[in-house]
N, C-alpha and C. Protein backbone atom coordinates (compact mmCIF):
# COMPACT_ATOMS: atom_id res chain seq x y z
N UNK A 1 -0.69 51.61 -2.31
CA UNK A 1 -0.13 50.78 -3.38
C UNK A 1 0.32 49.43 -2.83
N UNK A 2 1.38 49.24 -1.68
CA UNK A 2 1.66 48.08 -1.17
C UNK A 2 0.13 47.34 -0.37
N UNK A 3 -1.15 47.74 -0.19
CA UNK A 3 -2.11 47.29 -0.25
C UNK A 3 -2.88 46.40 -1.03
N UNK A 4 -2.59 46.90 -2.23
CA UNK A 4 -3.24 46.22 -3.97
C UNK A 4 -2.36 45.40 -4.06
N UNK A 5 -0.41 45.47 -3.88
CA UNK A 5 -0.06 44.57 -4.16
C UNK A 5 0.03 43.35 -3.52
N UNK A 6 0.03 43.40 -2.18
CA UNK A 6 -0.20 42.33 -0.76
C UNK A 6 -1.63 41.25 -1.33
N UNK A 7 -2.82 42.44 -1.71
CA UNK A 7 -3.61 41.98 -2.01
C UNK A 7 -4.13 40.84 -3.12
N UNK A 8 -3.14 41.11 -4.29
CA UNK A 8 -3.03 40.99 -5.55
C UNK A 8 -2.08 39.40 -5.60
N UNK A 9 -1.28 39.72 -4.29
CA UNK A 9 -0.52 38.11 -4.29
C UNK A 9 -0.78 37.15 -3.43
N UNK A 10 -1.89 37.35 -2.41
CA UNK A 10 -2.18 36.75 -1.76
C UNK A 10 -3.67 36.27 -2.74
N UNK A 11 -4.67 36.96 -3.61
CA UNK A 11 -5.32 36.54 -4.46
C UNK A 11 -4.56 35.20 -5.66
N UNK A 12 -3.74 35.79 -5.72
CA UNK A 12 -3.18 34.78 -6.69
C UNK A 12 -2.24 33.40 -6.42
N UNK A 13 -2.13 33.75 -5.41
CA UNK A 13 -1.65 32.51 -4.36
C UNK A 13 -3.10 31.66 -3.36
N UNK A 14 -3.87 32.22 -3.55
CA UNK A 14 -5.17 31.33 -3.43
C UNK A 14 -5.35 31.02 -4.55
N UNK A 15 -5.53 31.41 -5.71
CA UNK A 15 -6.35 30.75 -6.64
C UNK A 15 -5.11 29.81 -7.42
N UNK A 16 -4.01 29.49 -7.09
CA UNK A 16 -2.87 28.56 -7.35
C UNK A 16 -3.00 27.43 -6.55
N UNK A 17 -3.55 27.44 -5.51
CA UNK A 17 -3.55 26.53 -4.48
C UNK A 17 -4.21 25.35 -4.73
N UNK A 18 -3.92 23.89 -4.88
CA UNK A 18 -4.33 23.31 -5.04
C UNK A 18 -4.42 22.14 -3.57
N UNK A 19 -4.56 21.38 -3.50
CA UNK A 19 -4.91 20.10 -2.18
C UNK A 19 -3.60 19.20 -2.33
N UNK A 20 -3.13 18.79 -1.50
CA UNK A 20 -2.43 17.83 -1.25
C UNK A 20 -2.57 16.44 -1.13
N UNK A 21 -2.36 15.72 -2.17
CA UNK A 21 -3.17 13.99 -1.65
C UNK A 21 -1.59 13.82 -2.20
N UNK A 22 -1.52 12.87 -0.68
CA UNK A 22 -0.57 11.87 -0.70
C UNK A 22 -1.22 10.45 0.11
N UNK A 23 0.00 9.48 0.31
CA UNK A 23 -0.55 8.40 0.66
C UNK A 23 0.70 8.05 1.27
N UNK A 24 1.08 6.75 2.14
CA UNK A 24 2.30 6.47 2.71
C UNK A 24 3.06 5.25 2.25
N UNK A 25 2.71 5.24 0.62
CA UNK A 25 2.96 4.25 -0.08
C UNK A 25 2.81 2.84 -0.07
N UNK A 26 3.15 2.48 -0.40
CA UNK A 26 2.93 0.21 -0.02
C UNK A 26 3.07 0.44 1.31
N UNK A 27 3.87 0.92 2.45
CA UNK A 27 3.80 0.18 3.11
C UNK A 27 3.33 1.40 4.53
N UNK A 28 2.69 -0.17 5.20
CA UNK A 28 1.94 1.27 6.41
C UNK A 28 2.81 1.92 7.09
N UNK A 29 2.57 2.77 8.39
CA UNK A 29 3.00 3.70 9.35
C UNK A 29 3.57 3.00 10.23
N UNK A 30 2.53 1.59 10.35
CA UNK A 30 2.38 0.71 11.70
C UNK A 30 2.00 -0.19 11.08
N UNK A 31 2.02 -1.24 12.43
CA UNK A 31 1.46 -2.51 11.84
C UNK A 31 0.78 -3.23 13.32
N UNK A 32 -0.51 -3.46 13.34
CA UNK A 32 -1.41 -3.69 14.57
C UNK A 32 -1.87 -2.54 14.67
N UNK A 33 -3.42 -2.43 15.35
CA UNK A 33 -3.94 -1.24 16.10
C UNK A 33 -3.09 0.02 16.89
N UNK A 34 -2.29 -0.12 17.53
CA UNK A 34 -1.54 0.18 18.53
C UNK A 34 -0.23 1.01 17.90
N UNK A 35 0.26 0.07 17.11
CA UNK A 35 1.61 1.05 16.11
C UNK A 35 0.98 1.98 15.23
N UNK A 36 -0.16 1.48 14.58
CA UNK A 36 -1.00 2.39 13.82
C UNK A 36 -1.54 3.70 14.40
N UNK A 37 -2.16 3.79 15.65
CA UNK A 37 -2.60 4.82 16.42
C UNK A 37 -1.41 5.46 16.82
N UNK A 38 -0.03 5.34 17.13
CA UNK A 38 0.62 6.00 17.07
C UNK A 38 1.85 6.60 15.65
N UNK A 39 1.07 5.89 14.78
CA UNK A 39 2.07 6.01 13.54
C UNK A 39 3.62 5.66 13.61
N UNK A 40 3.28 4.61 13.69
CA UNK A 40 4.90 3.34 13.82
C UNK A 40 5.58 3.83 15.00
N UNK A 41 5.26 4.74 16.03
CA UNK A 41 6.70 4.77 16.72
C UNK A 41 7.05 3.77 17.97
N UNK A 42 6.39 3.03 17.56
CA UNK A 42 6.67 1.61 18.45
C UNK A 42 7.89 1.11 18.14
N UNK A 43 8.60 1.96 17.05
CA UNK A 43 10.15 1.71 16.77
C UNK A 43 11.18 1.73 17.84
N UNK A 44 10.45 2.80 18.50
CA UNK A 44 11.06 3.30 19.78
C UNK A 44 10.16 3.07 21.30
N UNK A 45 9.15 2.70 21.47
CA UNK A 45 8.50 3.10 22.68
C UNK A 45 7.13 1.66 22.03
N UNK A 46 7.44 0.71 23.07
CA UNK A 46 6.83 -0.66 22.70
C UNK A 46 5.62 -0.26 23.74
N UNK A 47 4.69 -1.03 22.72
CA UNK A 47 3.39 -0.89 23.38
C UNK A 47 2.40 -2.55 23.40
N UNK A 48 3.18 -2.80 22.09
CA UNK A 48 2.63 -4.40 21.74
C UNK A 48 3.31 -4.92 21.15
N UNK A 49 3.07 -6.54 21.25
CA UNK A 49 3.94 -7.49 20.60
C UNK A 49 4.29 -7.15 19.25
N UNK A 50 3.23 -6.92 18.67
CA UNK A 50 3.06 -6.50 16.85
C UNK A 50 4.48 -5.22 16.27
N UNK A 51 5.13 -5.09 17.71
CA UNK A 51 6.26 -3.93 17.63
C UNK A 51 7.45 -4.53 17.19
N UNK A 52 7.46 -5.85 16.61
CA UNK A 52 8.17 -7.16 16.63
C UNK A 52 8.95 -6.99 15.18
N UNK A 53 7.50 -6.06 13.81
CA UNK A 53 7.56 -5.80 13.24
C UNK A 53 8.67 -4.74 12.64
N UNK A 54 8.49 -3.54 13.11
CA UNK A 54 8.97 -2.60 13.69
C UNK A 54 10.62 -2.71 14.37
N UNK A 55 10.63 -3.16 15.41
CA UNK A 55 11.95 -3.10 16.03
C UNK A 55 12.27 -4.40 17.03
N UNK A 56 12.41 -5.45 16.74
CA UNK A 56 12.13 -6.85 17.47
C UNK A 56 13.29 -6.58 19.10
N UNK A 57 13.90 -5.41 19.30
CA UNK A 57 14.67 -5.64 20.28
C UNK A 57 14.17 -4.86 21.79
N UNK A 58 12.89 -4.59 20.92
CA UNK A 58 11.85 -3.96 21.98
C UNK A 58 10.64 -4.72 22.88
N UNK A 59 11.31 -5.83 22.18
CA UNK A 59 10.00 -6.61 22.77
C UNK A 59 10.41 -7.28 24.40
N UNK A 60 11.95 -6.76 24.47
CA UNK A 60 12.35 -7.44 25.81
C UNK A 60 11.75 -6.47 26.99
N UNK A 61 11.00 -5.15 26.73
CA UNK A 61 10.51 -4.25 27.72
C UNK A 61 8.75 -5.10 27.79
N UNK A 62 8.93 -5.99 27.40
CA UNK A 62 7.21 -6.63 27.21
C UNK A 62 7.21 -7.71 28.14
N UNK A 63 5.89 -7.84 28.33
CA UNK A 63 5.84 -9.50 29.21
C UNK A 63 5.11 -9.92 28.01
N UNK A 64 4.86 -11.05 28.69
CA UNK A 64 4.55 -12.61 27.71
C UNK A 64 3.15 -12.21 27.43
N UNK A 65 2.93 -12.46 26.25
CA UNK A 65 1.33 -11.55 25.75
C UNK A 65 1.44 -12.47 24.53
N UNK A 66 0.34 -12.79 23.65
CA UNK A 66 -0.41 -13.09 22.10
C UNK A 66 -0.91 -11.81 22.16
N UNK A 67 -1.18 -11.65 20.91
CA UNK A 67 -1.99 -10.97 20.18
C UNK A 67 -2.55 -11.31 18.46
N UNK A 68 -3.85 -11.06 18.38
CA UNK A 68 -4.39 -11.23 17.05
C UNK A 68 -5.54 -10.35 16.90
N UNK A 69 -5.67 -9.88 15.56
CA UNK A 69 -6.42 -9.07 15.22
C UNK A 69 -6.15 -8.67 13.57
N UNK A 70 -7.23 -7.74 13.19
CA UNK A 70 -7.25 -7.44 11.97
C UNK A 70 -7.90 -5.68 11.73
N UNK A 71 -7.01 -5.56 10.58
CA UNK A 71 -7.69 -4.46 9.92
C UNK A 71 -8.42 -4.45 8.04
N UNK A 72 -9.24 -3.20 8.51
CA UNK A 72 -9.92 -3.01 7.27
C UNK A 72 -8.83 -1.94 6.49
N UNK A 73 -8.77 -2.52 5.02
CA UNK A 73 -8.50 -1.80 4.00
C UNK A 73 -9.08 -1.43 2.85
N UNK A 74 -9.72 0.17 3.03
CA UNK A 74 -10.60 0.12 1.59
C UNK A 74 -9.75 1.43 0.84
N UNK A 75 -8.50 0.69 -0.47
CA UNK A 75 -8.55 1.64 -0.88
C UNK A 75 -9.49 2.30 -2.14
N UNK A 76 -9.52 3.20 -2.24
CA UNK A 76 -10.51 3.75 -3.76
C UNK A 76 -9.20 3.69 -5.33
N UNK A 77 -9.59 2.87 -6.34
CA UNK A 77 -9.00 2.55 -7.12
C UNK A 77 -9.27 2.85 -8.68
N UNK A 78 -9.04 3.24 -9.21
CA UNK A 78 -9.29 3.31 -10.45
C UNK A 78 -8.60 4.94 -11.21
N UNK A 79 -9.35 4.93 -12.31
CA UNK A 79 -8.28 6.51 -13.18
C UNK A 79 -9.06 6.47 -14.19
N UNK A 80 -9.12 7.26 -15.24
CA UNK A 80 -9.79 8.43 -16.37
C UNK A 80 -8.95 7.69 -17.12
N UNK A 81 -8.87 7.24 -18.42
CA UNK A 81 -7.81 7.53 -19.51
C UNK A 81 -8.81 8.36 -20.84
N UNK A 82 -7.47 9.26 -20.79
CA UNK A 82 -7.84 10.24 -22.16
C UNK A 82 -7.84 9.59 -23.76
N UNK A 83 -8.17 10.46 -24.56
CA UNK A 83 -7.69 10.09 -25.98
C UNK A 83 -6.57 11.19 -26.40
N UNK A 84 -5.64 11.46 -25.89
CA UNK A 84 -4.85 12.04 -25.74
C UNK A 84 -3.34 11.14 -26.42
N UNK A 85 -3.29 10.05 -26.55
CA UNK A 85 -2.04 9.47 -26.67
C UNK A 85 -1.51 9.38 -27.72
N UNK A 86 -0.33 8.81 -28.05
CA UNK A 86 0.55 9.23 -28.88
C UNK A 86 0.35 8.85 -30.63
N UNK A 87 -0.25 7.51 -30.19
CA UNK A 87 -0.83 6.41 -32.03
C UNK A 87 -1.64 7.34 -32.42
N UNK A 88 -1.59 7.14 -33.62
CA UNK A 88 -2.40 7.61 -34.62
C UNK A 88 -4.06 7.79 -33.82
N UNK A 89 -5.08 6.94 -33.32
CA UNK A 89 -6.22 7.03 -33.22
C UNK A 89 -6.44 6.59 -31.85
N UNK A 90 -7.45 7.05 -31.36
CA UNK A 90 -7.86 6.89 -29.45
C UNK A 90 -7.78 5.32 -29.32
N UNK A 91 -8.15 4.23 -29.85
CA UNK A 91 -8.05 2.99 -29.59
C UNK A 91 -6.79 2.49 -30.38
N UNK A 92 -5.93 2.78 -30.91
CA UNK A 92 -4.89 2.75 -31.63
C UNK A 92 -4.07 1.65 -30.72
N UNK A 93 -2.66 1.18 -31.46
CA UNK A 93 -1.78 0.40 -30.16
C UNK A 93 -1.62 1.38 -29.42
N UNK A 94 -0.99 0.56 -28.61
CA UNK A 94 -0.36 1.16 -26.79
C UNK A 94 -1.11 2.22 -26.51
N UNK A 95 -2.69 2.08 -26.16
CA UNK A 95 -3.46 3.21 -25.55
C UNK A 95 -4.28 2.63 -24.46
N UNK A 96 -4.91 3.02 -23.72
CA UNK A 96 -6.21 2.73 -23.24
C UNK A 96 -7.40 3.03 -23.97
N UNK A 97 -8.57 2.12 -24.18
CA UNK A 97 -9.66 3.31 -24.56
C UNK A 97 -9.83 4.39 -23.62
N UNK A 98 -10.55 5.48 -24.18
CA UNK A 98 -10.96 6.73 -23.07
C UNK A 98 -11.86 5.92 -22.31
N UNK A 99 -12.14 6.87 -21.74
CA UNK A 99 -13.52 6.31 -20.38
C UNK A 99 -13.04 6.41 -18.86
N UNK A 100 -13.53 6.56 -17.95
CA UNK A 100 -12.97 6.12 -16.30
C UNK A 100 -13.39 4.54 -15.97
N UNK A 101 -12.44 4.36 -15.78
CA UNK A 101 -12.05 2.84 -15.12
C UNK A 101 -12.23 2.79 -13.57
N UNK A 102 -12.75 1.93 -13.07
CA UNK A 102 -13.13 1.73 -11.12
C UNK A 102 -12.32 0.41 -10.85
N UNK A 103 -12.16 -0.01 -10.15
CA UNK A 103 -11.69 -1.02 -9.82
C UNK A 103 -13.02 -1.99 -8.68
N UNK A 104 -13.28 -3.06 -8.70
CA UNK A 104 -14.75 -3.46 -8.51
C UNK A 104 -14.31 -3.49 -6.37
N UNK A 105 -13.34 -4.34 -6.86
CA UNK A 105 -13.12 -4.68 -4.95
C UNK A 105 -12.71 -3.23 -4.21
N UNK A 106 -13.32 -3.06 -2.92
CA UNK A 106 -13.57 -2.44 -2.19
C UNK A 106 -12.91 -2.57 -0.54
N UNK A 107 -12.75 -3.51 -0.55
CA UNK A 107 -12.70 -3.75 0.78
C UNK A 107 -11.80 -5.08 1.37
N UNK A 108 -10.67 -4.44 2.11
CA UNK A 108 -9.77 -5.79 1.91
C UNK A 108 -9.43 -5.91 3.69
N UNK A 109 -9.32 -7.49 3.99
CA UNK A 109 -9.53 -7.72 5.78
C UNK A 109 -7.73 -7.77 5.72
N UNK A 110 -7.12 -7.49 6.62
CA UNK A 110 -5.49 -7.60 6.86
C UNK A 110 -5.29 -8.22 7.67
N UNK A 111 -4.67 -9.57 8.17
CA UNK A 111 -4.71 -10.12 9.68
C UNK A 111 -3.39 -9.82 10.35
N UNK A 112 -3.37 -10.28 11.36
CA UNK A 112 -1.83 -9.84 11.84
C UNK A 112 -2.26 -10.89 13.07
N UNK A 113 -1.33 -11.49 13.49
CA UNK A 113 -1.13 -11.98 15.08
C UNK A 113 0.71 -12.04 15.35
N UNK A 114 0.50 -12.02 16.69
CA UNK A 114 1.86 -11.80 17.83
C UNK A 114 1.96 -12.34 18.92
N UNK A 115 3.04 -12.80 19.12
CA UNK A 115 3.46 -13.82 20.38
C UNK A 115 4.67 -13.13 20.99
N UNK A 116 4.92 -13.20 22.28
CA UNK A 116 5.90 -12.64 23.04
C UNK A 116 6.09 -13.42 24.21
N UNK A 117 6.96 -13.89 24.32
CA UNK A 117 7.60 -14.64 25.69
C UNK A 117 8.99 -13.90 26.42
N UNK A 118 8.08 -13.24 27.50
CA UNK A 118 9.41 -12.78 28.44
C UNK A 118 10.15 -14.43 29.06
N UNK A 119 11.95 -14.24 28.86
CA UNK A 119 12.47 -15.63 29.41
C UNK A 119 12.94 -14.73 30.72
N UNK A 120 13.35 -13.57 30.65
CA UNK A 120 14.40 -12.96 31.92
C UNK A 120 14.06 -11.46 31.87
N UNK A 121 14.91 -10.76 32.51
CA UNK A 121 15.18 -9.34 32.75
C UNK A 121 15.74 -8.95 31.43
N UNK A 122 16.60 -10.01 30.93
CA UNK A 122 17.32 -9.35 29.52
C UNK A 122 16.89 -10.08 28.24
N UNK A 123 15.93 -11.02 28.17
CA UNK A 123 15.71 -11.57 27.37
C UNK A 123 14.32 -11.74 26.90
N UNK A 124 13.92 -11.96 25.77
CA UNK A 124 12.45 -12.19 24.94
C UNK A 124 12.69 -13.38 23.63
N UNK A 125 11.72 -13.79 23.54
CA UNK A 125 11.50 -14.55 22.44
C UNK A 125 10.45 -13.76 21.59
N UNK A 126 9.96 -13.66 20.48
CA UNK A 126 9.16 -13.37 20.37
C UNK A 126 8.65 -13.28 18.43
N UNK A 127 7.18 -13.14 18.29
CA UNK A 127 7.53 -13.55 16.74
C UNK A 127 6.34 -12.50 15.99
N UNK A 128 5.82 -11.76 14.79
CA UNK A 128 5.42 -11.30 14.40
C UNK A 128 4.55 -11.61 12.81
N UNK A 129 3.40 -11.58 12.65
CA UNK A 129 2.92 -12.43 11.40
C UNK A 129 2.03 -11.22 11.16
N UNK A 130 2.03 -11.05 9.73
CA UNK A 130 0.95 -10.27 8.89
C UNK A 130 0.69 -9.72 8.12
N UNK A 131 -0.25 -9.21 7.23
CA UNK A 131 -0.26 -9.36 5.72
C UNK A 131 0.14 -7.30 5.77
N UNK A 132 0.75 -7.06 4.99
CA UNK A 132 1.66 -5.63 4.63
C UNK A 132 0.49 -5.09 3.66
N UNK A 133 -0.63 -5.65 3.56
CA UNK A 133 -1.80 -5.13 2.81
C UNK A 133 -1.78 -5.10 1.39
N UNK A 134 -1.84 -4.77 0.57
CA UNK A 134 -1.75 -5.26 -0.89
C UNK A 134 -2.79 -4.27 -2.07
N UNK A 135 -2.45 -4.54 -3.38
CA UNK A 135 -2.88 -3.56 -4.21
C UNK A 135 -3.83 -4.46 -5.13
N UNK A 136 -5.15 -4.86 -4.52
CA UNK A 136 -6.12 -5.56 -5.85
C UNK A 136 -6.89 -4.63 -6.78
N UNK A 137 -6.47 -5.01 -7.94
CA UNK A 137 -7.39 -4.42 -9.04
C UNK A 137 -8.27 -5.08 -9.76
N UNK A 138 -9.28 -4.80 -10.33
CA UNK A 138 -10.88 -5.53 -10.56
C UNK A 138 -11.09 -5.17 -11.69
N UNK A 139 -10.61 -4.89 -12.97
CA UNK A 139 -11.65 -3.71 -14.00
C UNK A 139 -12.39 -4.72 -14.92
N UNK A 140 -13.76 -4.33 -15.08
CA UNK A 140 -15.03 -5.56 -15.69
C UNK A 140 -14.36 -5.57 -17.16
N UNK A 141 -13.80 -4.63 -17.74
CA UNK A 141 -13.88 -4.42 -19.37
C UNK A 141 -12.25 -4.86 -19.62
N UNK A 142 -11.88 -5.15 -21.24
CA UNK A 142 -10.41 -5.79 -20.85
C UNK A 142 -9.41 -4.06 -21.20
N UNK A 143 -9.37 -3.87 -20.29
CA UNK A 143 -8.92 -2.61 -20.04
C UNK A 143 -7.50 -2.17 -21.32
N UNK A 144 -6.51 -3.50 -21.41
CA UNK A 144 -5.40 -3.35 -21.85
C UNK A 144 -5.46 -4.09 -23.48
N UNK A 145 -6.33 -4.47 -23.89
CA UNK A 145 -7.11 -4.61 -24.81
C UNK A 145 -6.31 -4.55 -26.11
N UNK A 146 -5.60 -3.15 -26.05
CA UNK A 146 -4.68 -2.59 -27.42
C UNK A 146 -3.10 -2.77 -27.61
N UNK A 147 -2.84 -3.82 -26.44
CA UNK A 147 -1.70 -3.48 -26.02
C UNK A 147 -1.06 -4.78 -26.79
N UNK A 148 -1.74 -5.42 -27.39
CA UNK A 148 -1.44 -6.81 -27.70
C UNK A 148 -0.47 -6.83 -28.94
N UNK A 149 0.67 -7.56 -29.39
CA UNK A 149 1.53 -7.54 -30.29
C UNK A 149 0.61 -7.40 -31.75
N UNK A 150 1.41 -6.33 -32.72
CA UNK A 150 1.23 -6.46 -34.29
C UNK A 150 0.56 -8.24 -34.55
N UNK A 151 -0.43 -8.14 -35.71
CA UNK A 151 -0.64 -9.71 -36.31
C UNK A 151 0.32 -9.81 -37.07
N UNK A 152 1.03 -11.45 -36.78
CA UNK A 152 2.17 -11.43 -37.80
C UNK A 152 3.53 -11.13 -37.02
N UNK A 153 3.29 -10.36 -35.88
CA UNK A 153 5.07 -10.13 -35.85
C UNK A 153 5.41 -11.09 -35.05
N UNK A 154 4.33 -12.19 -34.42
CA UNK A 154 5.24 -13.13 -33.25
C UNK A 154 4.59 -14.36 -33.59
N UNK A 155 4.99 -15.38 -33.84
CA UNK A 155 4.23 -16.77 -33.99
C UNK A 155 2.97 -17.19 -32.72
N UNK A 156 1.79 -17.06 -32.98
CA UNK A 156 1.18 -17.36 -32.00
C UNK A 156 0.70 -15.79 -30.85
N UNK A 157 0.90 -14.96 -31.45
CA UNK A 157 0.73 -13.77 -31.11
C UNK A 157 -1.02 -13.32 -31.75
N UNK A 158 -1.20 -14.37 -31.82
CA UNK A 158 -3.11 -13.93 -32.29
C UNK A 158 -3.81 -13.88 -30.52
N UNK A 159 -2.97 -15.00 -29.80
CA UNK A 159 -3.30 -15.82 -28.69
C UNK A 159 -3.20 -14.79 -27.62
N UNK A 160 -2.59 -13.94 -27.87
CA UNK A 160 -1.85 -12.85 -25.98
C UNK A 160 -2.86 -11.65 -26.66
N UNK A 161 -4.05 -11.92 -26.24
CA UNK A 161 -5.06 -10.86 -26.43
C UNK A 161 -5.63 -10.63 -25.00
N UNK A 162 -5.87 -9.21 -24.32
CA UNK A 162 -6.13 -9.25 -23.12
C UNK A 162 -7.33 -9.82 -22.61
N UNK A 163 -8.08 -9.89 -21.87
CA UNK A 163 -8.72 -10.51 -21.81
C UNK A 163 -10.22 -9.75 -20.38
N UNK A 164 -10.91 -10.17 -20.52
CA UNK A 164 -12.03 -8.95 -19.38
C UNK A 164 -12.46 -10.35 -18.14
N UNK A 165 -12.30 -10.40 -16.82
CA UNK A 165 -11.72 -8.99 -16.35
C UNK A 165 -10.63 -8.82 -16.35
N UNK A 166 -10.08 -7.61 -16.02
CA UNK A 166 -8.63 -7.45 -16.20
C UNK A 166 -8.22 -6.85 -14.59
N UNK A 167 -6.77 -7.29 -14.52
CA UNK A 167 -6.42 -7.13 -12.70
C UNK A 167 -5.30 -7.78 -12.27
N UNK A 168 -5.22 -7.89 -10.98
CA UNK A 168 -4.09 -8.01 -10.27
C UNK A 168 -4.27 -7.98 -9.39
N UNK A 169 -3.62 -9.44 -8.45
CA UNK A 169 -3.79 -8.85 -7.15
C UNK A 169 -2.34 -9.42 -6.63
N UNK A 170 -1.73 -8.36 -5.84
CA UNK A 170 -0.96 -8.37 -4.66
C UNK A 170 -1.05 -8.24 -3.24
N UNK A 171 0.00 -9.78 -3.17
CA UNK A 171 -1.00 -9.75 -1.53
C UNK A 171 1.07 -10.00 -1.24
N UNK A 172 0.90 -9.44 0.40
CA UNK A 172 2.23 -9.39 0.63
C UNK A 172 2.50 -9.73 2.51
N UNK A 173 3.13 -10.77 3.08
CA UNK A 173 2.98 -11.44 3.96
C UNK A 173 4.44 -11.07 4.93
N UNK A 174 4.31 -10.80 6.09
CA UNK A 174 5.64 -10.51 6.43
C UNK A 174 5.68 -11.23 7.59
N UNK A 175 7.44 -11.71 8.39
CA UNK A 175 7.47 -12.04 9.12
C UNK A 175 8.76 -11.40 9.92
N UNK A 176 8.45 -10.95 11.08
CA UNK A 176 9.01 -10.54 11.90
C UNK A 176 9.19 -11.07 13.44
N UNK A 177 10.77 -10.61 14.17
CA UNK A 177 10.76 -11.22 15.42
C UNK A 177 11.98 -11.43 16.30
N UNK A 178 11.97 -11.80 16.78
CA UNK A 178 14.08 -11.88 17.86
C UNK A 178 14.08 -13.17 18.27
N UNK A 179 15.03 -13.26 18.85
CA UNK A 179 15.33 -14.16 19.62
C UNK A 179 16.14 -14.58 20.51
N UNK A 180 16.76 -15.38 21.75
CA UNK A 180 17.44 -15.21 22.50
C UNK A 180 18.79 -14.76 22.39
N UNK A 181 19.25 -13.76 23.00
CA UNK A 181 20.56 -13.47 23.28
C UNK A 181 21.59 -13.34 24.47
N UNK A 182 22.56 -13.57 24.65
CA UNK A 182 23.50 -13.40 25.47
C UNK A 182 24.10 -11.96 25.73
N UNK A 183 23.11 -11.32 26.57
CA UNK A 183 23.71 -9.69 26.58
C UNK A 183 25.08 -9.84 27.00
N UNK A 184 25.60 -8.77 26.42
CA UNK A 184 27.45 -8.91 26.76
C UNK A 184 27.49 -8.48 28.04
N UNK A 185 28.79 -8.79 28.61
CA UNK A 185 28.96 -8.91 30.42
C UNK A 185 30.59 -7.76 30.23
């Protein structure tokens, strides 16, 4: 009997099981090759200038180095909308039409460069530049289409009609870095 039932919940705990997709939100792990391959812990344990990002008081274990380089970002973008929503009819206000939506761009370059000047045993200069990667959206059709005010309820509200293509892009630039200090005596 405790056979069938072992059996019976371990069956049903497979067929519950679904996949895990996550992502590490806006912002990366790392930032450069190097923080990335170790998943940011250049917070603690400097490997490159680009650690500037990260923890700028690490850069005094560094000698005097540049660095520049880039990464590829391809995320996959887009979503399904149902006819599921709340208005009266599938193209109704505040809906999407149904259909799956893609997003056209594919492929996004990230640059980053880094400078580091050892001055002493206790001291660094040092500076950090690069793009935090960003969320572009592409869709050919005017996606938001329904979303546009009642005719009549706003003066000039014929005019804020969406428009194809429809999108967004965020692009996001950071700067990081230290600078000389007077270690206490």
């Amino acid at each position: 009997m405790n056979t069938i039932k072992g059996t019976a919940t371990l069956l049903v705990g497979a067929l519950m099981n679904t996949p895990a997709l996550a992502t590490n939100g806006y912002l990366a792990p790392g930032y450069g090759p190097v923080a990335k391959g170790m998943a940011g812990a250049c917070v603690a344990l400097v490997e490159s200038a680009m650690c500037a990002a990260h923890n700028p008081a690490t850069l005094v274990d560094l000698d005097t180095r540049w660095e520049v380089g880039a990464s590829l970002f391809a995320p996959d973008r887009g979503f399904v909308a149902d006819d599921n929503a709340a208005s009266p009819s599938p193209t109704g206000p505040a809906s999407v039409p149904p259909g799956r939506y893609d997003s056209r761009n594919k492929l996004f370059l990230i640059p980053h460069f880094a400078y580091n000047r050892k001055l002493d045993a206790d001291t660094s200069l040092g500076v950090a530049l690069g793009g935090n990667g960003g969320m572009n959206t592409d869709y050919d059709s005017a996606v938001w289409r329904n979303f546009a005010p009642p005719p009549g309820m706003f003066p000039g509200a014929e005019t804020l009609q969406a428009s194809s293509p429809t999108g967004v892009d965020l692009m996001q630039l950071f700067l990081g870095g230290n600078c000389p200090a007077t270690p206490p005596k």
